[in-house]
PDB file of N, CA and C in Angstrom:
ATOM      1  N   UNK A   1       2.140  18.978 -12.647  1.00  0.00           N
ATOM      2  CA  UNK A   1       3.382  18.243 -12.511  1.00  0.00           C
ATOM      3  C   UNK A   1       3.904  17.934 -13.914  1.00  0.00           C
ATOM      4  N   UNK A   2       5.016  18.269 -14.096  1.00  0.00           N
ATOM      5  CA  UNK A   2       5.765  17.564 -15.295  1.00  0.00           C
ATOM      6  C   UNK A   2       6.095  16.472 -15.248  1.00  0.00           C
ATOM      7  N   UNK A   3       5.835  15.878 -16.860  1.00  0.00           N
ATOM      8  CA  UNK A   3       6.478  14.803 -17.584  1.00  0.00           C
ATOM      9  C   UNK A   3       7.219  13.676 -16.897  1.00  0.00           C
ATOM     10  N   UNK A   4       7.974  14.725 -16.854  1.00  0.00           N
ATOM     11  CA  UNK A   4       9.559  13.866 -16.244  1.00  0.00           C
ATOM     12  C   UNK A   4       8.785  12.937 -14.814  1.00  0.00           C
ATOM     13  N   UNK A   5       8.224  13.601 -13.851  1.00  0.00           N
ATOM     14  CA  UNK A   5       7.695  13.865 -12.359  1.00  0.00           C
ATOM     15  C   UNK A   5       7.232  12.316 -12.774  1.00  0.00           C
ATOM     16  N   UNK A   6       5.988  13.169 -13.455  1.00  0.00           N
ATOM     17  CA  UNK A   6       5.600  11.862 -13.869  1.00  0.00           C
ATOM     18  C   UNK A   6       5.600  10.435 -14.169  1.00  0.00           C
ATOM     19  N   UNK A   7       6.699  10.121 -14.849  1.00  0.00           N
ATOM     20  CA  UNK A   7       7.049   9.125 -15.364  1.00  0.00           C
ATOM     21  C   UNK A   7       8.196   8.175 -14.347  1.00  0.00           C
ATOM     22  N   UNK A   8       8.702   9.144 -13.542  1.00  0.00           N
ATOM     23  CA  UNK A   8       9.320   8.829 -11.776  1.00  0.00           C
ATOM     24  C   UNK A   8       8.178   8.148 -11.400  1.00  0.00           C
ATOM     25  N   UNK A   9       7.190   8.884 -11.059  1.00  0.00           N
ATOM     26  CA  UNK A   9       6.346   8.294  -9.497  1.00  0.00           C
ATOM     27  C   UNK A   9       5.306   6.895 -10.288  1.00  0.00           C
ATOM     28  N   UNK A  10       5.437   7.098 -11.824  1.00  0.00           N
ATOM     29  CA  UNK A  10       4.841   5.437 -12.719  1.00  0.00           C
ATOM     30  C   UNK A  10       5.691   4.609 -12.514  1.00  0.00           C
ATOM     31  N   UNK A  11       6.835   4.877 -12.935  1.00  0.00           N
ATOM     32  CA  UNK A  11       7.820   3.842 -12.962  1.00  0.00           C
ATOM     33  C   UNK A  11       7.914   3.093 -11.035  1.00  0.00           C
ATOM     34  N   UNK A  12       7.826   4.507 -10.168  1.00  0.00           N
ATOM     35  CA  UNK A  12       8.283   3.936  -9.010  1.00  0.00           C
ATOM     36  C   UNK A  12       6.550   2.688  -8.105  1.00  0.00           C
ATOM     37  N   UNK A  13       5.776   3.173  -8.669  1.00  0.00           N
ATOM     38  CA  UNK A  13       4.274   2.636  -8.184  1.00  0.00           C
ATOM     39  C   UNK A  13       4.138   1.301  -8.863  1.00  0.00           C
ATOM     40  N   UNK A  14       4.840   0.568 -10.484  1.00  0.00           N
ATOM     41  CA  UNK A  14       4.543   0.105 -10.885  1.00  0.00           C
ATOM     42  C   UNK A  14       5.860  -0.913 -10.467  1.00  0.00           C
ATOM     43  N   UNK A  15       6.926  -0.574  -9.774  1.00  0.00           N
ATOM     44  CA  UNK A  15       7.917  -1.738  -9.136  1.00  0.00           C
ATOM     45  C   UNK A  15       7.485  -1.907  -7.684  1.00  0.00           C
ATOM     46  N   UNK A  16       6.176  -0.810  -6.679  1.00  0.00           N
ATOM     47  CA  UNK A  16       5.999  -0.993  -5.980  1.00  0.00           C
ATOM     48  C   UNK A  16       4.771  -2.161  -5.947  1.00  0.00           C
ATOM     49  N   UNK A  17       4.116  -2.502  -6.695  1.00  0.00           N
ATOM     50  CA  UNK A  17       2.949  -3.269  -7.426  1.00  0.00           C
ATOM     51  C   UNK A  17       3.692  -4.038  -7.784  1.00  0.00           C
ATOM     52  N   UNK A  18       4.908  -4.300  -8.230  1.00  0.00           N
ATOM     53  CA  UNK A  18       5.021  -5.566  -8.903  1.00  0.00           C
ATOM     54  C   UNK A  18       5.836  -6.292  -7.568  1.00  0.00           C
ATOM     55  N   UNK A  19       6.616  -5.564  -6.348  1.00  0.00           N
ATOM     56  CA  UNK A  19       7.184  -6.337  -5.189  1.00  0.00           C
ATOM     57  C   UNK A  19       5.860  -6.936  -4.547  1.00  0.00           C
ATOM     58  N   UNK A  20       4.881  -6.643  -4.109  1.00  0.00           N
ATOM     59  CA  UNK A  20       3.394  -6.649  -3.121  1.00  0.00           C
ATOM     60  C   UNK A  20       3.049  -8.008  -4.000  1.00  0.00           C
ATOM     61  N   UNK A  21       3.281  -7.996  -5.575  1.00  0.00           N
ATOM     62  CA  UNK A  21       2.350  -9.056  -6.062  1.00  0.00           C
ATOM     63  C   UNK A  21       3.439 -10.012  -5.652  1.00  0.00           C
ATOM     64  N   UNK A  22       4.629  -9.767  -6.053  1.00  0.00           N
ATOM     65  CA  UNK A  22       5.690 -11.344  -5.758  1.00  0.00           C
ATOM     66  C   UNK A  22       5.522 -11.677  -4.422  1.00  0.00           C
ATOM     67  N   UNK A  23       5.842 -11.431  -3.484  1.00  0.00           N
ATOM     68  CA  UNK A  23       5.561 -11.182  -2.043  1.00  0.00           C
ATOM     69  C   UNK A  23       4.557 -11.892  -1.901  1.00  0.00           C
ATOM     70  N   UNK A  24       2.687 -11.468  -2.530  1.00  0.00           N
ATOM     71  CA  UNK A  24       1.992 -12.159  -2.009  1.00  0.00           C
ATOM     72  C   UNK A  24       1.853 -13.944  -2.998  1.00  0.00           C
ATOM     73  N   UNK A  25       2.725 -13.937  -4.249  1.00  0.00           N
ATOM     74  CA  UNK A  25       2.697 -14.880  -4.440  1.00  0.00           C
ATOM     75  C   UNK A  25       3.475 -16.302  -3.473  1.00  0.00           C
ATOM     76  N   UNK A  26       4.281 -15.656  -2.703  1.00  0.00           N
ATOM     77  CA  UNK A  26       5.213 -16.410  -2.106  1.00  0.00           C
ATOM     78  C   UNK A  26       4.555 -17.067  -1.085  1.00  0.00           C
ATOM     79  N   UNK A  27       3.648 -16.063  -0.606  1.00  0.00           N
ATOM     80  CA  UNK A  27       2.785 -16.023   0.419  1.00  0.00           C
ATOM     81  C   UNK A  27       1.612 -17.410   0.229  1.00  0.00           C
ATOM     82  N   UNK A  28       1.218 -17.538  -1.127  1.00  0.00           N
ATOM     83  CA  UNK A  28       0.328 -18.450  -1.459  1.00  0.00           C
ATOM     84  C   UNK A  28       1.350 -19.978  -1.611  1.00  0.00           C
ATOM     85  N   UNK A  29       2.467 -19.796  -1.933  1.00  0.00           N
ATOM     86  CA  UNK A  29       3.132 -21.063  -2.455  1.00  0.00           C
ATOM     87  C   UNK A  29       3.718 -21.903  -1.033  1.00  0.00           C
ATOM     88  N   UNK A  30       4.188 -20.677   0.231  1.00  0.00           N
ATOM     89  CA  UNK A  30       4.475 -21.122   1.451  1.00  0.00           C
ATOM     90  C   UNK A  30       3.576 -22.111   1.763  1.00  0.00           C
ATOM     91  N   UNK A  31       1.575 -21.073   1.562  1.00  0.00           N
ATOM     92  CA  UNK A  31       0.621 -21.896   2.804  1.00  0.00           C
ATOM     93  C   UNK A  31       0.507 -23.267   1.791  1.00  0.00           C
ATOM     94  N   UNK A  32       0.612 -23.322   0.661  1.00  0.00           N
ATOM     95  CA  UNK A  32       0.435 -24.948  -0.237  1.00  0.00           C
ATOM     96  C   UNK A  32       1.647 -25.995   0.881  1.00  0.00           C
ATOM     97  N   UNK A  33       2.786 -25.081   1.125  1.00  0.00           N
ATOM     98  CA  UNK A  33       3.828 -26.065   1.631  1.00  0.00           C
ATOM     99  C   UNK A  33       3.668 -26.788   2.744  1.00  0.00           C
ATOM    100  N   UNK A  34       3.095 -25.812   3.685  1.00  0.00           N
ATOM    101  CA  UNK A  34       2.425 -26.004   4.752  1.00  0.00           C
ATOM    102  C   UNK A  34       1.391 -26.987   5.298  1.00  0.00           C
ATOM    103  N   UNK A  35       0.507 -26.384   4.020  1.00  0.00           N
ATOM    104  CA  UNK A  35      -1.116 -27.153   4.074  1.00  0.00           C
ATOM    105  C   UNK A  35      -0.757 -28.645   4.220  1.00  0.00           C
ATOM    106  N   UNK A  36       0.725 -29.136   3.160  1.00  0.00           N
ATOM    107  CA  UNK A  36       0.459 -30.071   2.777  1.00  0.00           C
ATOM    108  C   UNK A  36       1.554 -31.429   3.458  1.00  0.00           C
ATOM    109  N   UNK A  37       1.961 -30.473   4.564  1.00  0.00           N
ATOM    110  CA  UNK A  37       3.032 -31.030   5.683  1.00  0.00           C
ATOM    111  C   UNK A  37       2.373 -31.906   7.406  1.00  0.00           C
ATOM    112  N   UNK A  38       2.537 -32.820   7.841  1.00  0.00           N
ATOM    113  CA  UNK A  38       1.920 -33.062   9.108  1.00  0.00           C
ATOM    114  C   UNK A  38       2.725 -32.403  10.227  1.00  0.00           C
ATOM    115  N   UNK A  39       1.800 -31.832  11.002  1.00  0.00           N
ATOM    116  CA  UNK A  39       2.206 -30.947  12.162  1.00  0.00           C
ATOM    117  C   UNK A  39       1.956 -31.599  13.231  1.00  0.00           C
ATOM    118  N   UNK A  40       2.979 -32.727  13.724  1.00  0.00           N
ATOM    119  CA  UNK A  40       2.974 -33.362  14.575  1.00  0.00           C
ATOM    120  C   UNK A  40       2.389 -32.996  16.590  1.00  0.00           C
ATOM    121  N   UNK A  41       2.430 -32.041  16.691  1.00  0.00           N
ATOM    122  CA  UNK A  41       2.193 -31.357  17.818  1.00  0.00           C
ATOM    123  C   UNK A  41       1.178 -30.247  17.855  1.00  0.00           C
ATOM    124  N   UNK A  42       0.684 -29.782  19.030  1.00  0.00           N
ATOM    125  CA  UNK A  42      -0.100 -28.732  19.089  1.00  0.00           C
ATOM    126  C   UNK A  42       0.516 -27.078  18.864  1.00  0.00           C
ATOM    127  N   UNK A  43       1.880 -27.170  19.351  1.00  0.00           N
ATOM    128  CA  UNK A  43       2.750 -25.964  19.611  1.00  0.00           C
ATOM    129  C   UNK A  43       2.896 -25.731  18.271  1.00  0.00           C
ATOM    130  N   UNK A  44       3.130 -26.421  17.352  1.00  0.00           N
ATOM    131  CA  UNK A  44       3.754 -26.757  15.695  1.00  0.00           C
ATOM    132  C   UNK A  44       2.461 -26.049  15.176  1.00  0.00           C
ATOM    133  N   UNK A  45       1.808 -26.676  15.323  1.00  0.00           N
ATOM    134  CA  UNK A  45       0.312 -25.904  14.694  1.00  0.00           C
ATOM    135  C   UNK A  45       0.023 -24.399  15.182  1.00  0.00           C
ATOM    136  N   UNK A  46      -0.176 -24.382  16.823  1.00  0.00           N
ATOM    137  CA  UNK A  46      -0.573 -22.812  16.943  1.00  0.00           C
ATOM    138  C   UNK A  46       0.384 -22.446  16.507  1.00  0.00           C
ATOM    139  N   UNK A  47       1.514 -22.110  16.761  1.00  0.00           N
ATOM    140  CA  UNK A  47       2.546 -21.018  16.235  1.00  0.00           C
ATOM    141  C   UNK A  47       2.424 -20.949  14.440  1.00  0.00           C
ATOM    142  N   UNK A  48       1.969 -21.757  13.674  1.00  0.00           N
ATOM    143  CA  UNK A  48       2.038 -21.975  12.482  1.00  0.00           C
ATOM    144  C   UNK A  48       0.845 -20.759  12.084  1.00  0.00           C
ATOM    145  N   UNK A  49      -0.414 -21.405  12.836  1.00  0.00           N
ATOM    146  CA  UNK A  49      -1.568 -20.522  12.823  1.00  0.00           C
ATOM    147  C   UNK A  49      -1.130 -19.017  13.342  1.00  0.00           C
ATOM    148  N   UNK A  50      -0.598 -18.900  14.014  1.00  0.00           N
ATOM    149  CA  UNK A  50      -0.343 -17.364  14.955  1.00  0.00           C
ATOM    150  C   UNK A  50       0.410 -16.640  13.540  1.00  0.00           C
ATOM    151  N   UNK A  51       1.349 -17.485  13.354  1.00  0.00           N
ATOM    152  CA  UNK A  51       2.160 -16.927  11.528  1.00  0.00           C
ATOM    153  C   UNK A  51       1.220 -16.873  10.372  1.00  0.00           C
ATOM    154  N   UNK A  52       0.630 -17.964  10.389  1.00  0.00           N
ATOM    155  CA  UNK A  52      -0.915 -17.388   9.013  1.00  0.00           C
ATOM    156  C   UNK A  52      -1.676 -16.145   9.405  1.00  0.00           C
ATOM    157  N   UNK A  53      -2.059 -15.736  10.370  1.00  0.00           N
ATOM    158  CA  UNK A  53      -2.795 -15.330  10.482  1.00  0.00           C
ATOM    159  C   UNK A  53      -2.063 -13.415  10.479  1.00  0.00           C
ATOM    160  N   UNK A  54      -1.059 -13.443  11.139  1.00  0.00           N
ATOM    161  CA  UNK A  54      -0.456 -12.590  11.246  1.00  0.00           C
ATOM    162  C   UNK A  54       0.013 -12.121   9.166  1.00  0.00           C
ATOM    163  N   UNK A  55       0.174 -13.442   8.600  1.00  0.00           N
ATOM    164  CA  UNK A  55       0.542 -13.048   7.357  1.00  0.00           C
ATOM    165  C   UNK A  55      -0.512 -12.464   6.825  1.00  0.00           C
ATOM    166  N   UNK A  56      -1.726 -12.845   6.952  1.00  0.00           N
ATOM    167  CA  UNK A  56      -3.168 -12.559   6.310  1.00  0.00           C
ATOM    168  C   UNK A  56      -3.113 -11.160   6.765  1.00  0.00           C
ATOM    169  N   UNK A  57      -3.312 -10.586   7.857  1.00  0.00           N
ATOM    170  CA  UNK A  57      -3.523  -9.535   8.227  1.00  0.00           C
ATOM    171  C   UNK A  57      -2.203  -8.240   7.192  1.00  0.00           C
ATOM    172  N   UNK A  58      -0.781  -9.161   6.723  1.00  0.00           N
ATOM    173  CA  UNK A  58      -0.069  -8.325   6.715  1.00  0.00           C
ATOM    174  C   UNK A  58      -0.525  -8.106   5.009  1.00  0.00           C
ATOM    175  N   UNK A  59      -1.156  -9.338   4.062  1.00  0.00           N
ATOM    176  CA  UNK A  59      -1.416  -9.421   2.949  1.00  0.00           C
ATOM    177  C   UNK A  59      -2.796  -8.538   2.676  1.00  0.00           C
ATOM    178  N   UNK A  60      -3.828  -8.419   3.874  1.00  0.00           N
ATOM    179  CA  UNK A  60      -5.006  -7.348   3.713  1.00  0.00           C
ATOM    180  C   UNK A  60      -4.485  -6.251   3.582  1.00  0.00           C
ATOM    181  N   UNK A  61      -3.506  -5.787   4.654  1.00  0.00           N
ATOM    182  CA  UNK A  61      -2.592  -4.205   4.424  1.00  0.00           C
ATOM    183  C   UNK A  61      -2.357  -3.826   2.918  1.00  0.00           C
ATOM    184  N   UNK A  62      -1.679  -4.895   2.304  1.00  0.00           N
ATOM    185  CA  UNK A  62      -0.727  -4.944   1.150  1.00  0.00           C
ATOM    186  C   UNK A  62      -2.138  -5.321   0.230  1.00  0.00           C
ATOM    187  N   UNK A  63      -3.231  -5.706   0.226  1.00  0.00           N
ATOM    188  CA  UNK A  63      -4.050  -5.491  -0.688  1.00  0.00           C
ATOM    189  C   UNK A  63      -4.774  -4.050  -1.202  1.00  0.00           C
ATOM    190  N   UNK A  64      -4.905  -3.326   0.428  1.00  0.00           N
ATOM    191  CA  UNK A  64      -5.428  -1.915   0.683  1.00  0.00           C
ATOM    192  C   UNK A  64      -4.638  -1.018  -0.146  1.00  0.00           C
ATOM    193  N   UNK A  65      -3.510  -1.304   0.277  1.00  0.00           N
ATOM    194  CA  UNK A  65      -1.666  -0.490  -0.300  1.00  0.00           C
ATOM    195  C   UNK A  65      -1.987  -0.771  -2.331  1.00  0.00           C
ATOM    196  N   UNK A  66      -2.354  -2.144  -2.603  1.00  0.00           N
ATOM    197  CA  UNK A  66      -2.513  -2.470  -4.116  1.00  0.00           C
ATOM    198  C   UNK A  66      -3.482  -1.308  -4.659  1.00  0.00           C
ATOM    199  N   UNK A  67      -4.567  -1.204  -3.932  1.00  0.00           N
ATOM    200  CA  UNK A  67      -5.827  -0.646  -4.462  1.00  0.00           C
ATOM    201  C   UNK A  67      -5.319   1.106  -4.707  1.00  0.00           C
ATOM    202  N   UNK A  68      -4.691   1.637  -3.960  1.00  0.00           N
ATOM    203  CA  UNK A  68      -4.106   3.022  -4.082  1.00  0.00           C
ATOM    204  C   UNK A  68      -3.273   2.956  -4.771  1.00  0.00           C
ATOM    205  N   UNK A  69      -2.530   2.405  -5.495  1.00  0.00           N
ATOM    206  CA  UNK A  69      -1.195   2.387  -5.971  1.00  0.00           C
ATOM    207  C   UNK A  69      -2.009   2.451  -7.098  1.00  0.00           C
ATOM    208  N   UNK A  70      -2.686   1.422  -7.561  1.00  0.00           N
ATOM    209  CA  UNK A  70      -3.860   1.674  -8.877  1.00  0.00           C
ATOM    210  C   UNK A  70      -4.075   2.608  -9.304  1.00  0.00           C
ATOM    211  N   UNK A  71      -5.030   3.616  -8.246  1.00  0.00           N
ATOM    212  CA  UNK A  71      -6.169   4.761  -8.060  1.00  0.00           C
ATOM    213  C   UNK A  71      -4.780   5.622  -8.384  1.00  0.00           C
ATOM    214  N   UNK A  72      -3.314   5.670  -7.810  1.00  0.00           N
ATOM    215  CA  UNK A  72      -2.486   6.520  -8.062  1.00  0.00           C
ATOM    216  C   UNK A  72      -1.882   6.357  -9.682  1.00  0.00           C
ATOM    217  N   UNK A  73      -1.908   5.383  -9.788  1.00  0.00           N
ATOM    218  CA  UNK A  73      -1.401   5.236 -11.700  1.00  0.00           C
ATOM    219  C   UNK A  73      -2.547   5.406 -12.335  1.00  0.00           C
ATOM    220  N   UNK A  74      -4.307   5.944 -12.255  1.00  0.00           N
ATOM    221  CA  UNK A  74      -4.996   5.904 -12.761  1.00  0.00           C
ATOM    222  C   UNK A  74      -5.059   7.550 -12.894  1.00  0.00           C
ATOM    223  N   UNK A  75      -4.572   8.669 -11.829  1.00  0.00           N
ATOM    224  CA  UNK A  75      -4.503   9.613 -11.410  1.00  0.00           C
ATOM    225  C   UNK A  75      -2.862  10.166 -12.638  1.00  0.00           C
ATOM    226  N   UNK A  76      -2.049   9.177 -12.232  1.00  0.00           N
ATOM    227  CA  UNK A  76      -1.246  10.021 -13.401  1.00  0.00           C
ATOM    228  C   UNK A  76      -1.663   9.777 -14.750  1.00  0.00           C
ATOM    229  N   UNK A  77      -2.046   8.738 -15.247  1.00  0.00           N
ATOM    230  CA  UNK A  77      -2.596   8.667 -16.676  1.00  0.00           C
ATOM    231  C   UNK A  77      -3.863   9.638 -17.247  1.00  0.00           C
ATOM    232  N   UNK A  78      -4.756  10.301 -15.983  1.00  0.00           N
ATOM    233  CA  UNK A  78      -5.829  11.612 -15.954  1.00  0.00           C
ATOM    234  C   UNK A  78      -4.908  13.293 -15.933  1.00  0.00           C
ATOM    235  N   UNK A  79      -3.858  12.445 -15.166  1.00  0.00           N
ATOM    236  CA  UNK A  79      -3.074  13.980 -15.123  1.00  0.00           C
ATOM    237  C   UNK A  79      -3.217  14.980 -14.089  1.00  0.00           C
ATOM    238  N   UNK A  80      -3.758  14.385 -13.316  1.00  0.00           N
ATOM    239  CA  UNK A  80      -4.725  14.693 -12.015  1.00  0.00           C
ATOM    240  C   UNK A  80      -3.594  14.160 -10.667  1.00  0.00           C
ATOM    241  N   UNK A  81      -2.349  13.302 -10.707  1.00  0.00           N
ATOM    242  CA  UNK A  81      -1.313  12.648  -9.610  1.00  0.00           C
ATOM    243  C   UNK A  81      -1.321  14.239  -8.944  1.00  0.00           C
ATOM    244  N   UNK A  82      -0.731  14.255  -8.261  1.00  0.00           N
ATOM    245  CA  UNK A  82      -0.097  15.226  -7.387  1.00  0.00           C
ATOM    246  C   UNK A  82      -0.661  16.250  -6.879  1.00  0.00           C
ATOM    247  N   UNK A  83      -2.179  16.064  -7.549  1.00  0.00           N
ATOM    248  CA  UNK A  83      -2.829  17.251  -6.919  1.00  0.00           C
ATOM    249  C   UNK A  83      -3.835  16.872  -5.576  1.00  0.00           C
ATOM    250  N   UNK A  84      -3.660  17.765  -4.586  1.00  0.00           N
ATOM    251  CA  UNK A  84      -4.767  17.762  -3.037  1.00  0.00           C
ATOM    252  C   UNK A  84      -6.025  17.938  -3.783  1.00  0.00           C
ATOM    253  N   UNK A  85      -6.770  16.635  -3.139  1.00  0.00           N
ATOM    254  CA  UNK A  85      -8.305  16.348  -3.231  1.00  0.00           C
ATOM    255  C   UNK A  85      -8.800  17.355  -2.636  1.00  0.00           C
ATOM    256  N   UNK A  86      -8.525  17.576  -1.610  1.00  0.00           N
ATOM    257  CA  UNK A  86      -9.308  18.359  -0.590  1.00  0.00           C
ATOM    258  C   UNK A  86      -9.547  19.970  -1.191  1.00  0.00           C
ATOM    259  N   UNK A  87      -7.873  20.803  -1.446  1.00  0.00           N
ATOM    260  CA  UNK A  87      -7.609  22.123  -1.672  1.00  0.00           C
ATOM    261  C   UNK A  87      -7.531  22.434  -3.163  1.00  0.00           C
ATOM    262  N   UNK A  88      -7.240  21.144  -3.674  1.00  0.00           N
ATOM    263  CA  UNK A  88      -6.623  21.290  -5.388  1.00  0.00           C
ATOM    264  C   UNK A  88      -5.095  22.105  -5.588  1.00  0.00           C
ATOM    265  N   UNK A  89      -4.450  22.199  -4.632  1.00  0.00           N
ATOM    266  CA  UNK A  89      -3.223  22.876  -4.697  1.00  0.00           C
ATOM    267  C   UNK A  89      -2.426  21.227  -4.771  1.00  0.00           C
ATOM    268  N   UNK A  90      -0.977  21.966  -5.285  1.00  0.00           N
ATOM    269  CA  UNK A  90      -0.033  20.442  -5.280  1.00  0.00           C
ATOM    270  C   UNK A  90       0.242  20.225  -4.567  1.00  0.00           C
ATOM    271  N   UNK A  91       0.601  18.703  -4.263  1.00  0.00           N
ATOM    272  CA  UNK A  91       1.219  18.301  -3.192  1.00  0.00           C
ATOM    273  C   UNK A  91       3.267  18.219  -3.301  1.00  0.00           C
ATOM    274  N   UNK A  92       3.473  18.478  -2.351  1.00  0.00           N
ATOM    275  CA  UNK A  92       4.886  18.639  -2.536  1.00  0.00           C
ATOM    276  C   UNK A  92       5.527  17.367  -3.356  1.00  0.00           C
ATOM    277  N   UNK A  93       6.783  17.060  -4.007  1.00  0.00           N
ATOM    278  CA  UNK A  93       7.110  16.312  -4.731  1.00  0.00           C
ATOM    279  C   UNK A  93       7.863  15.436  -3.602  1.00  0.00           C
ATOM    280  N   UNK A  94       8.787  15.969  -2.673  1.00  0.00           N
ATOM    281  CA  UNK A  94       9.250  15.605  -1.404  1.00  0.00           C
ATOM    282  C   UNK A  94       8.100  14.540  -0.163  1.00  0.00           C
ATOM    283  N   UNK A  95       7.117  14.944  -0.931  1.00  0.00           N
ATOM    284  CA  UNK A  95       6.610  14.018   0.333  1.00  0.00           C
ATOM    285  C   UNK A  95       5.611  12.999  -0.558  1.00  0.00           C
ATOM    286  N   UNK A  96       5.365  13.060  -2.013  1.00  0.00           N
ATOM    287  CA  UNK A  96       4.746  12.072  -2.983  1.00  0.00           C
ATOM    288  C   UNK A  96       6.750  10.978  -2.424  1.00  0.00           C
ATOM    289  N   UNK A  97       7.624  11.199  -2.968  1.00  0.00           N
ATOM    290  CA  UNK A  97       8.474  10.657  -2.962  1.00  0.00           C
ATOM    291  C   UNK A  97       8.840   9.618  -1.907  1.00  0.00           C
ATOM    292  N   UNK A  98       8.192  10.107  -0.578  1.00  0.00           N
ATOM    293  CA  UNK A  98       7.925   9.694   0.687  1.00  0.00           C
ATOM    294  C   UNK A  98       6.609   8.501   0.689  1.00  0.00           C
ATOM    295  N   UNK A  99       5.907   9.489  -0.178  1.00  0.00           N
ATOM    296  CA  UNK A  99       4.359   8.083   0.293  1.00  0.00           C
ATOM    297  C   UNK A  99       3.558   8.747  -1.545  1.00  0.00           C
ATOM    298  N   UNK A 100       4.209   8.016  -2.389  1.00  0.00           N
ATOM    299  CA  UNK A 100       3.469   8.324  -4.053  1.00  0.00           C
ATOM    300  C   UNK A 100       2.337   8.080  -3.765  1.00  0.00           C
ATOM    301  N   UNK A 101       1.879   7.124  -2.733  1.00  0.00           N
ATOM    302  CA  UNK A 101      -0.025   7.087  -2.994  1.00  0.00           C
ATOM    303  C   UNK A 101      -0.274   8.575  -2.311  1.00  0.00           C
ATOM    304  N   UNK A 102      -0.082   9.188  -1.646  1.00  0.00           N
ATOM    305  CA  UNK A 102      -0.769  10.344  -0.791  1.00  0.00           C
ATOM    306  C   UNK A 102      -1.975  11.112  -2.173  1.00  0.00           C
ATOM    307  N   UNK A 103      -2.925  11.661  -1.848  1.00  0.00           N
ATOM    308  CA  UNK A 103      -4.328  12.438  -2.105  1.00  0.00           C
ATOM    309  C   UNK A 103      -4.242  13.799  -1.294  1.00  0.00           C
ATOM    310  N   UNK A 104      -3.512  14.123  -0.693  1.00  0.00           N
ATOM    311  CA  UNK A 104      -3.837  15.120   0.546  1.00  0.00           C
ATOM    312  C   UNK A 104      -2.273  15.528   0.453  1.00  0.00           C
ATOM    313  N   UNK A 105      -2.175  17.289   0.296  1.00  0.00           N
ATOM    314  CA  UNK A 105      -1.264  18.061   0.760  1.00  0.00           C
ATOM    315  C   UNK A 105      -0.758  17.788   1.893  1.00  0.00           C
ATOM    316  N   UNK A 106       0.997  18.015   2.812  1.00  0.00           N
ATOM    317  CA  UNK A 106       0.589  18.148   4.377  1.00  0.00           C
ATOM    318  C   UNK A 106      -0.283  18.991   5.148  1.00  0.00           C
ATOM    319  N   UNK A 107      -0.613  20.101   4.797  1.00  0.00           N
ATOM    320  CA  UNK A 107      -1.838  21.180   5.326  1.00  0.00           C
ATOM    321  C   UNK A 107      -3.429  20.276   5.513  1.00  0.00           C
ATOM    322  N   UNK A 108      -3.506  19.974   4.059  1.00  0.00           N
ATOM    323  CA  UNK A 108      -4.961  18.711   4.282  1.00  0.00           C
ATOM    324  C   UNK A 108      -4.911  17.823   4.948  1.00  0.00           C
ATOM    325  N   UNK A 109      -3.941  16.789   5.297  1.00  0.00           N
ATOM    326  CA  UNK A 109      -3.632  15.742   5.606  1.00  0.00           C
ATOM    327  C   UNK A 109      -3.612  16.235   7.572  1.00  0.00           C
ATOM    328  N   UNK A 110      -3.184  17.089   8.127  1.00  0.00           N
ATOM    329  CA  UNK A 110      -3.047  17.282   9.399  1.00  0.00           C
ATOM    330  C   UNK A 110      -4.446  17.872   9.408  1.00  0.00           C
ATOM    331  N   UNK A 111      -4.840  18.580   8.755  1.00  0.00           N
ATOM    332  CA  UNK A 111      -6.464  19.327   9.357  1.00  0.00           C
ATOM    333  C   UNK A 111      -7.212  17.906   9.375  1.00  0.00           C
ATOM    334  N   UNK A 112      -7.027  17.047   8.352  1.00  0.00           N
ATOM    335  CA  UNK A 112      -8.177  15.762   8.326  1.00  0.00           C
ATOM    336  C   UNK A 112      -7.143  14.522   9.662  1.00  0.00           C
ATOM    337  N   UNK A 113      -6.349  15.034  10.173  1.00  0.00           N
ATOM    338  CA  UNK A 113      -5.536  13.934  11.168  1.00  0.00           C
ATOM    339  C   UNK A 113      -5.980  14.915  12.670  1.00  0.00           C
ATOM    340  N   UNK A 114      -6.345  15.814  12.788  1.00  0.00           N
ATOM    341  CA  UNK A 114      -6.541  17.018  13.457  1.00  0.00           C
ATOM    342  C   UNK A 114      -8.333  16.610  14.379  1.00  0.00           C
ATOM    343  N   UNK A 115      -8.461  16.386  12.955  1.00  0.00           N
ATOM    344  CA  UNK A 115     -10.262  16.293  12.548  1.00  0.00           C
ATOM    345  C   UNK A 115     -10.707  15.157  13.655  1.00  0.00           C
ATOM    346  N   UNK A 116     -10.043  14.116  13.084  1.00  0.00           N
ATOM    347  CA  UNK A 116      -9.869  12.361  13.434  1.00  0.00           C
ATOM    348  C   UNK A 116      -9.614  12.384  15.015  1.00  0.00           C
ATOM    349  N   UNK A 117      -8.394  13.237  15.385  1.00  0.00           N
ATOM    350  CA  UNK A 117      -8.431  12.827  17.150  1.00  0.00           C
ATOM    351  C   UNK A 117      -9.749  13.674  17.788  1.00  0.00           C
ATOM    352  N   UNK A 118     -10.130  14.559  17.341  1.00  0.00           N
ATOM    353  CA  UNK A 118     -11.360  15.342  18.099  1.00  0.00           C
ATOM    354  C   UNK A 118     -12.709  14.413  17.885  1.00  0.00           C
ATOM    355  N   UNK A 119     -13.039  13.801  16.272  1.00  0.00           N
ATOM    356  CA  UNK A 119     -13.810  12.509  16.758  1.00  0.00           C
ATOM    357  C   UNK A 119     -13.691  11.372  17.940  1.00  0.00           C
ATOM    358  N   UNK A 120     -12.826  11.229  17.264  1.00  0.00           N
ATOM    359  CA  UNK A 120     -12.171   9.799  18.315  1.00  0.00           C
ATOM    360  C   UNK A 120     -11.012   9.631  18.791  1.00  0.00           C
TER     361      UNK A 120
END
């Protein structure tokens, strides 16, 4: 991949890393607001809880999402971005553009999605 390619899918991973971190900071400053409010009722509370919990689950996603975005800016600084783990052929630029973390060509990516429903 060229230069140029390059310096696209850094620039675009490193505003995608920096929305996930604001996001989950907001996330921490809400539950302080919260924590520190009386929830007069039971309904006030579960629904409050049903929303933490639902946020947690959405902030584990977005931690998983952090950890690749990494492994993907660690991959262009090796020089190694864009290439299939699996085949070592490139992965299209059209579909990094779509999902910059991807590891897997579409050819790899359906044989190992292929793979997955015949397990389970």
């Amino acid at each position: 991949m060229d230069q140029k390619n390059l310096d696209y899918f850094k620039e675009e991973l490193l505003k995608q890393r920096q929305d996930i971190l604001t996001e989950a900071a907001k996330t921490v400053n809400e539950n302080l607001v919260v924590a520190g409010e009386e929830l007069s009722d039971t309904i006030d509370r579960s629904s409050i809880e049903s929303d933490r919990n639902f946020t947690l689950r959405l902030r584990d996603r977005e931690r998983k999402l952090l950890k690749k975005i990494d492994e993907a800016l660690e991959r262009i600084e090796s020089k190694t971005f864009g290439i299939c783990e699996e085949c070592g052929e490139g992965i299209g630029v059209n579909r990094l553009k779509v999902r910059p973390v991807a590891t897997l060509c579409i050819a790899c990516k359906e044989e190992q999605e292929k793979r997955e429903k015949m397990i389970g």
